[in-house]
Protein backbone atom coordinates (compact mmCIF):
# COMPACT_ATOMS: atom_id res chain seq x y z
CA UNK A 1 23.51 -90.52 37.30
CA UNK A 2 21.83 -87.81 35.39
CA UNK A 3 18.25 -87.96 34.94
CA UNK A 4 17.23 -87.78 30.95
CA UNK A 5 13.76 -86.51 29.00
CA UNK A 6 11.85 -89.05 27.67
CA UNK A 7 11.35 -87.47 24.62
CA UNK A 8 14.82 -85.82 23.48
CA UNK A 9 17.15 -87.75 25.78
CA UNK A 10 18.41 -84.50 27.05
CA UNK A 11 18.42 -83.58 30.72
CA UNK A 12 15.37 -83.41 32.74
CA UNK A 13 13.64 -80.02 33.49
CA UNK A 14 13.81 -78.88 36.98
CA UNK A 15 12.47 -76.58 39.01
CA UNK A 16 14.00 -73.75 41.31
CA UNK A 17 14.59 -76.30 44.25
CA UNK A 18 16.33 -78.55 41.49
CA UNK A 19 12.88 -81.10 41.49
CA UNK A 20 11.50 -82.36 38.07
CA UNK A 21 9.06 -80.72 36.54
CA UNK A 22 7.18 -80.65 33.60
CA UNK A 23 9.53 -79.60 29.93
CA UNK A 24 6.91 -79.43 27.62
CA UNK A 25 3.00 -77.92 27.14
CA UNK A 26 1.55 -81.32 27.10
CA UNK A 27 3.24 -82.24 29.89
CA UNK A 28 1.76 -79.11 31.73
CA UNK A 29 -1.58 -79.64 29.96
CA UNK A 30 -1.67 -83.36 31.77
CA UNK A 31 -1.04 -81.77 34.65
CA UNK A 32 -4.07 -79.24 34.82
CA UNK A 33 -6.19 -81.58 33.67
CA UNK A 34 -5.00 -84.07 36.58
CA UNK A 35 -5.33 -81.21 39.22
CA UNK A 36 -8.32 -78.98 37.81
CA UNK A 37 -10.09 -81.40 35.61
CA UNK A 38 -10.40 -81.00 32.11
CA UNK A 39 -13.04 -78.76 32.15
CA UNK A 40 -10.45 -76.12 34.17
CA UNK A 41 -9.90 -72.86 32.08
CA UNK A 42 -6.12 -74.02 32.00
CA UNK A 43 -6.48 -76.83 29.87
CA UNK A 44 -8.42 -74.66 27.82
CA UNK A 45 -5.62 -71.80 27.18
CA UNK A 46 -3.02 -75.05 27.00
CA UNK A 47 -5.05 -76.53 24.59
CA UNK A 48 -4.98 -73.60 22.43
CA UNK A 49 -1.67 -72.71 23.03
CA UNK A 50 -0.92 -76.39 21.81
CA UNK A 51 -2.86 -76.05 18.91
CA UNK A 52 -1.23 -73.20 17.73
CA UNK A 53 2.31 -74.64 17.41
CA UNK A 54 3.54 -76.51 15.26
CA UNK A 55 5.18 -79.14 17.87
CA UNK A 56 2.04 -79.31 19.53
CA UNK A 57 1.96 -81.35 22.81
CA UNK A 58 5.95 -81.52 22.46
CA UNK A 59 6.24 -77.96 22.48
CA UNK A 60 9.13 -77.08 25.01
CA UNK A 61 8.12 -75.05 27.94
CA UNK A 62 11.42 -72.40 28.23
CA UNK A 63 10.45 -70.13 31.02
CA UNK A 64 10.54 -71.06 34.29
CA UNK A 65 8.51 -73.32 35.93
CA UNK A 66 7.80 -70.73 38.67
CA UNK A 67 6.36 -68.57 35.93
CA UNK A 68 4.24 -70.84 34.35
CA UNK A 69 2.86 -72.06 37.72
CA UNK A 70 1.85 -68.43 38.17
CA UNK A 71 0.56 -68.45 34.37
CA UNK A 72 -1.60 -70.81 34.99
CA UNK A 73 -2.75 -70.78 39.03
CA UNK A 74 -6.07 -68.87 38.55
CA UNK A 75 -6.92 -70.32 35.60
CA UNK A 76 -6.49 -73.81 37.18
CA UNK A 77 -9.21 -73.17 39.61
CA UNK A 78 -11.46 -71.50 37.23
CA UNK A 79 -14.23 -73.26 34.84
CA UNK A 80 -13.96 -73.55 31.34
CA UNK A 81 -15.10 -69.95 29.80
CA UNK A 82 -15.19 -68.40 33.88
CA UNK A 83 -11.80 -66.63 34.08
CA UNK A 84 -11.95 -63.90 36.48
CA UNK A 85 -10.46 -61.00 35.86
CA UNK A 86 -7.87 -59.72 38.67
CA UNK A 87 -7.04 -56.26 39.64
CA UNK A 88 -9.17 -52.73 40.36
């Protein structure tokens, strides 16, 4: 049996390893703010992000999930307004 979106009915969104993962920037925005709190600078570039289109919180996600975990790892563990800058 095929596993379906809640929202569109279409097939879930997995991962590399074939697990679920989140399909849309809400989805992804829940899950900062579940992990980092939703003071973490990830829910802040999410929320803007989310703002910014006009699906909003049902915005599909259509890169990887690897790639947005990446997007968004050091921003997770970073305050509101405190992103560090990385490199030289």
């Amino acid at each position: 049996m095929t596993k379906t979106h809640a929202l569109k009915g279409s097939p879930m969104r997995t991962d590399e390893n074939g697990d679920p993962c989140p399909s849309t920037l809400g989805e992804y925005r829940d899950l900062c703010a579940a992990i980092g709190g939703e003071d973490c600078e990830a829910v802040t570039i999410l929320d803007s992000r989310i703002s910014q289109d006009s699906d909003g919180r049902n915005a599909v996600v259509i890169v990887p999930d690897s790639q947005m975990r990446f997007l968004l790892l050091l921003p997770l563990l970073q305050p509101r307004g405190r992103l560090l800058a990385v490199g030289p």
